[in-house]
N, C-alpha and C. Protein backbone atom coordinates (compact mmCIF):
# COMPACT_ATOMS: atom_id res chain seq x y z
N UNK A 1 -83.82 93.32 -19.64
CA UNK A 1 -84.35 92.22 -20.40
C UNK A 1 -83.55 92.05 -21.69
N UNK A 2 -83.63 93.19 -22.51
CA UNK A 2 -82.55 93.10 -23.57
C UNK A 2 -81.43 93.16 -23.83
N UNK A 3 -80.27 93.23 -22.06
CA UNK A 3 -79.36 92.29 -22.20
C UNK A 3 -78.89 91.02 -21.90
N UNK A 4 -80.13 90.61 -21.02
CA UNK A 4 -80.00 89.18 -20.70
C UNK A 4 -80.08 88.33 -22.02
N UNK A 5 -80.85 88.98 -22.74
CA UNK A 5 -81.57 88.22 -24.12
C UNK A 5 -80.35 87.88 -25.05
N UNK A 6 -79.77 89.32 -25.46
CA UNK A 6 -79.14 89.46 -26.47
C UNK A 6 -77.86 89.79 -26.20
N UNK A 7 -77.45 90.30 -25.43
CA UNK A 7 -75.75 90.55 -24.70
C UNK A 7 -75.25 89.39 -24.14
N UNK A 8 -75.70 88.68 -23.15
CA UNK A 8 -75.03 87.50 -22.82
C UNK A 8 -74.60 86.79 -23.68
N UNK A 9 -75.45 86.21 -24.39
CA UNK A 9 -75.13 84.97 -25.31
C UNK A 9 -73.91 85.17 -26.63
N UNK A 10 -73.95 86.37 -26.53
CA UNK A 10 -73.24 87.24 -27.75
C UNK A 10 -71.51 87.22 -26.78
N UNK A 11 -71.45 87.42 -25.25
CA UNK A 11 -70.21 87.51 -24.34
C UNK A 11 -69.84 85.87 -24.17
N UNK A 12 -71.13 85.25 -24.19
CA UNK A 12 -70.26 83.65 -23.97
C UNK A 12 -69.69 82.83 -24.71
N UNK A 13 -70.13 83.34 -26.58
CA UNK A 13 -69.88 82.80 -27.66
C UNK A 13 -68.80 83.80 -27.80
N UNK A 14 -68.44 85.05 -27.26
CA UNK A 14 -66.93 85.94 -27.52
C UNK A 14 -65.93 85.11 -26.74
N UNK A 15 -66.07 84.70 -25.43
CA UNK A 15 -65.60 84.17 -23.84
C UNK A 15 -64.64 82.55 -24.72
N UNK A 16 -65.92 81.64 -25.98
CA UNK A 16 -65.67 80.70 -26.21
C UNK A 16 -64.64 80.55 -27.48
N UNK A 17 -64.53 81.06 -28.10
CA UNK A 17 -63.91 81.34 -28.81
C UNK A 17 -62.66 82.36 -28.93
N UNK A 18 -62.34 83.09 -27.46
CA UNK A 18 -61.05 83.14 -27.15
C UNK A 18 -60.45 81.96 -26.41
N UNK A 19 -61.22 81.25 -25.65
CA UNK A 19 -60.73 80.13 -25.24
C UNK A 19 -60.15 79.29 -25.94
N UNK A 20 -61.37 79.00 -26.93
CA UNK A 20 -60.73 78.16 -28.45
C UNK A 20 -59.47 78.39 -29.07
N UNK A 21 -59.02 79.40 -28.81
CA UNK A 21 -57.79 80.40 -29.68
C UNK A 21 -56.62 79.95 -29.09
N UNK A 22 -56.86 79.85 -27.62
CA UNK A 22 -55.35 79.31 -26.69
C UNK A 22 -55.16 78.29 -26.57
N UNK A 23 -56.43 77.56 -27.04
CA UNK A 23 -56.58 75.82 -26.44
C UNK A 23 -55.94 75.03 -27.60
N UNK A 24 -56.38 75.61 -28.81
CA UNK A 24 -56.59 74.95 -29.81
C UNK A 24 -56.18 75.38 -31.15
N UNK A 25 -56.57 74.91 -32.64
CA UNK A 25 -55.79 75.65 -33.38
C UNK A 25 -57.04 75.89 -34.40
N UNK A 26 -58.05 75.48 -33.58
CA UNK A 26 -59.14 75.80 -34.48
C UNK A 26 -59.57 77.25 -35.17
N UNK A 27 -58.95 78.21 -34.32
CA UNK A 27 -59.49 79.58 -34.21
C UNK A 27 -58.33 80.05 -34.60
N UNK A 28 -58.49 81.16 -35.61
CA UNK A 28 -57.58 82.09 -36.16
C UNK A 28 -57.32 83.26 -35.30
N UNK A 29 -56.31 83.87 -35.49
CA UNK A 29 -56.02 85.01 -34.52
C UNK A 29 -56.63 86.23 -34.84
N UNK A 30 -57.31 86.56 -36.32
CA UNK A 30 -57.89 87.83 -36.97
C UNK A 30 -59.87 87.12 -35.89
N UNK A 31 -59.62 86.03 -35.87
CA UNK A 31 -61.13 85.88 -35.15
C UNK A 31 -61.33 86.09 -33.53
N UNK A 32 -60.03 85.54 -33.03
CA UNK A 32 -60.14 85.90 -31.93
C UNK A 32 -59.82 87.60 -31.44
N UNK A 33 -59.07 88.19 -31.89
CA UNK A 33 -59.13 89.87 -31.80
C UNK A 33 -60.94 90.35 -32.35
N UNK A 34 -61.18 89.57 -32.74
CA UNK A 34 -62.84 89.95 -33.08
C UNK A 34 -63.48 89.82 -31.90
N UNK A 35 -63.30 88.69 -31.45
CA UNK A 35 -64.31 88.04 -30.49
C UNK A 35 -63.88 88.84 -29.55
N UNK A 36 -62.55 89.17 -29.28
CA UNK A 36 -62.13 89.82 -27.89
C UNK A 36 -63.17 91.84 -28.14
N UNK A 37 -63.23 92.00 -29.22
CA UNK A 37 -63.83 93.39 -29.59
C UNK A 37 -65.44 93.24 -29.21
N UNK A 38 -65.98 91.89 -29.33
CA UNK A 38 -67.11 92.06 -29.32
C UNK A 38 -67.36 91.76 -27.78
N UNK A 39 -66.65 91.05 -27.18
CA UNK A 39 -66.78 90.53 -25.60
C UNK A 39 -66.43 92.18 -25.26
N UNK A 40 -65.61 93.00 -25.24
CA UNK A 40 -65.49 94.46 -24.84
C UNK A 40 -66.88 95.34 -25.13
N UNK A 41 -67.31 95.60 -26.47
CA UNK A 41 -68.35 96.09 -26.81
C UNK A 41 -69.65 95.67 -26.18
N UNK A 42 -69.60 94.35 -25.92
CA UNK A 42 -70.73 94.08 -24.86
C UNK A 42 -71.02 94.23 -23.49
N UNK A 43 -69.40 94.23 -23.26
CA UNK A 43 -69.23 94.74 -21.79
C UNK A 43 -69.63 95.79 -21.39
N UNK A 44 -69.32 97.12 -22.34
CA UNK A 44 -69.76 98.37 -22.35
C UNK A 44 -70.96 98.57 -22.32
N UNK A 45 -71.72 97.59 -23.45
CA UNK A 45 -73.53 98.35 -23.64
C UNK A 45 -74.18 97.89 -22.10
N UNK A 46 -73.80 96.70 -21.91
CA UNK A 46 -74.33 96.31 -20.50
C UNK A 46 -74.13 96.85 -19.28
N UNK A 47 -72.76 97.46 -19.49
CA UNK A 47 -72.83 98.22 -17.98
C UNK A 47 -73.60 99.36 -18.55
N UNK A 48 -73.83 99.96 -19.70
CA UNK A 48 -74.17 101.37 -19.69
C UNK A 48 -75.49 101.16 -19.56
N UNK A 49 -76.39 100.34 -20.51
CA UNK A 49 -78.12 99.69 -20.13
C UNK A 49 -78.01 99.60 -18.65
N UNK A 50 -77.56 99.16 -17.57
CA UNK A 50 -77.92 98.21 -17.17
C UNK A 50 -78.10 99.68 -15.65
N UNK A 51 -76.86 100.36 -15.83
CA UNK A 51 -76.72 101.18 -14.92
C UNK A 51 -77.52 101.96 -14.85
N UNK A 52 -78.22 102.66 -16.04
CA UNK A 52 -78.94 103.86 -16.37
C UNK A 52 -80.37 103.09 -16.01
N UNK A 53 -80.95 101.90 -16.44
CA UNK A 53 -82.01 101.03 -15.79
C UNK A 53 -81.59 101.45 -14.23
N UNK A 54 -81.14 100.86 -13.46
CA UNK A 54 -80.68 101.07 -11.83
C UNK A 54 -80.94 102.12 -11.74
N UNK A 55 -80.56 103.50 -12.10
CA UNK A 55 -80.26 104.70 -11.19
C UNK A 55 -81.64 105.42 -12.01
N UNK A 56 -82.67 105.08 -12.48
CA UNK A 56 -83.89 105.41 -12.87
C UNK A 56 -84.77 104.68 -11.69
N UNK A 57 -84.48 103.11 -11.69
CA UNK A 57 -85.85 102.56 -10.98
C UNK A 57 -85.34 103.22 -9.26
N UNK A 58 -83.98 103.57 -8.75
CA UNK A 58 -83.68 103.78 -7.78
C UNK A 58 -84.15 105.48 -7.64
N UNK A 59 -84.41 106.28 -8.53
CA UNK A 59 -85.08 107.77 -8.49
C UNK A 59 -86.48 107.73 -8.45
N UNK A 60 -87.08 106.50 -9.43
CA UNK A 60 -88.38 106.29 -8.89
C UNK A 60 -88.93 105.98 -7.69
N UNK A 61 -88.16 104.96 -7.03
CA UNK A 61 -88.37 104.48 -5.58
C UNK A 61 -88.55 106.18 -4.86
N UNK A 62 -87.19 107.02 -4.93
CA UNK A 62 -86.93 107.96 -4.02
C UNK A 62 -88.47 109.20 -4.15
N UNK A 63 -88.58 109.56 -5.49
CA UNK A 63 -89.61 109.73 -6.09
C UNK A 63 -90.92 109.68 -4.58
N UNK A 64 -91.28 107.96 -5.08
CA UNK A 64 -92.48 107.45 -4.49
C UNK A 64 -92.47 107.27 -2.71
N UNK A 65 -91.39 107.60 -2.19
CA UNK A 65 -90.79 107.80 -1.04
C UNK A 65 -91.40 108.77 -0.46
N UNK A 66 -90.37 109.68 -0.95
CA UNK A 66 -91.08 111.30 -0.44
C UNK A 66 -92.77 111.65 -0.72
N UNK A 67 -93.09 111.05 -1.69
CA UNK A 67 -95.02 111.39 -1.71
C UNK A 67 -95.24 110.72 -0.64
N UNK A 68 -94.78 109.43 -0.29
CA UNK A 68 -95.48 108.94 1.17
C UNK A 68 -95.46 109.75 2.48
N UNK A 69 -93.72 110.32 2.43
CA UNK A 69 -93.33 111.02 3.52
C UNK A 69 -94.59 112.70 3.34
N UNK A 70 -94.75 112.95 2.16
CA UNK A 70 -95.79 114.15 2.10
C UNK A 70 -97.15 114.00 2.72
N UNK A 71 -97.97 112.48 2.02
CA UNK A 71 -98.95 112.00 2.61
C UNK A 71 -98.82 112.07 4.47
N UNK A 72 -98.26 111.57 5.11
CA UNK A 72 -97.86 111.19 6.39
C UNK A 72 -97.83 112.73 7.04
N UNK A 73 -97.16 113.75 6.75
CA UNK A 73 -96.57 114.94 7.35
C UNK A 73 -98.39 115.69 6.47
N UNK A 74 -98.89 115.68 5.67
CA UNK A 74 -100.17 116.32 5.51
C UNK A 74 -101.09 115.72 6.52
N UNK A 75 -101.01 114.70 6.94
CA UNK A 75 -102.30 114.18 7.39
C UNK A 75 -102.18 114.70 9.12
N UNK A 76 -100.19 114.51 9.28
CA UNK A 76 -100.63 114.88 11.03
C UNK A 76 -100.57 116.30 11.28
N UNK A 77 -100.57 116.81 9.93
CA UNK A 77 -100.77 118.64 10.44
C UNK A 77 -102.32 118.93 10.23
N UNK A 78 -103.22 118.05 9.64
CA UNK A 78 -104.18 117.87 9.90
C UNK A 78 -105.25 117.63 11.23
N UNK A 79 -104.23 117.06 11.96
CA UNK A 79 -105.03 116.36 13.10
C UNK A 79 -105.61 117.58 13.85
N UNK A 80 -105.98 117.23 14.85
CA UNK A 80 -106.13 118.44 16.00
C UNK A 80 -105.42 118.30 17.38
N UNK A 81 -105.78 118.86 18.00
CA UNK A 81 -104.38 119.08 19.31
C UNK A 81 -105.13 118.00 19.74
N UNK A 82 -106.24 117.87 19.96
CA UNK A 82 -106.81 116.83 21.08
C UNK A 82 -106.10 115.22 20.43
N UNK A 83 -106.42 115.17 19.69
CA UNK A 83 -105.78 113.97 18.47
C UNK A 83 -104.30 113.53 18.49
N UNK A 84 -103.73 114.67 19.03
CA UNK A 84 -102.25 114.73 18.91
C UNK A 84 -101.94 114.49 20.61
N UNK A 85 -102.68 114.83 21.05
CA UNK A 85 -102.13 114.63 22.57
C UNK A 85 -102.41 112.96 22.70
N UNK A 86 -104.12 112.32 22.40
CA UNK A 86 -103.81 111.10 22.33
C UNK A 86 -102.97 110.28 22.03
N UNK A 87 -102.49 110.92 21.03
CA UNK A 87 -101.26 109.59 20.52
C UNK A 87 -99.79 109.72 21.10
């Protein structure tokens, strides 16, 4: 959420203003080595947020996985033979 919010908009206004720099003569070169620092720096926090989000909600899943697979394997050592032959 808080890099959609605040990282993007911060990479498209870096993105626009290197553009500006080649296109045009509006943009100084001490601004565009800025913009290019901050389009990098954002690149970084976002893959690093973004990955560490992923490989948490993907341990939770695995997590909530295996309690099912526990539930399932408790219940049919539960059963009884007669129970087990039915099925």
């Amino acid at each position: 959420m808080y890099c959609e919010l605040v990282l993007r908009p911060i990479q498209a206004f870096a993105v626009g203003q290197i553009t500006l720099y080649f296109t045009t003569d509006r943009v100084t070169f001490e601004l565009a080595v800025e913009s290019a620092a901050y389009l990098a720096i954002t690149t970084i926090a976002f893959a690093l947020i973004r990955n560490t989000f992923l490989f948490l909600a993907m341990r939770m899943g695995i997590r909530a996985k295996s309690a099912m697979n526990l539930l399932v394997y408790r219940k049919i050592v539960r059963l009884s033979k007669s129970a087990l032959n039915e099925v």
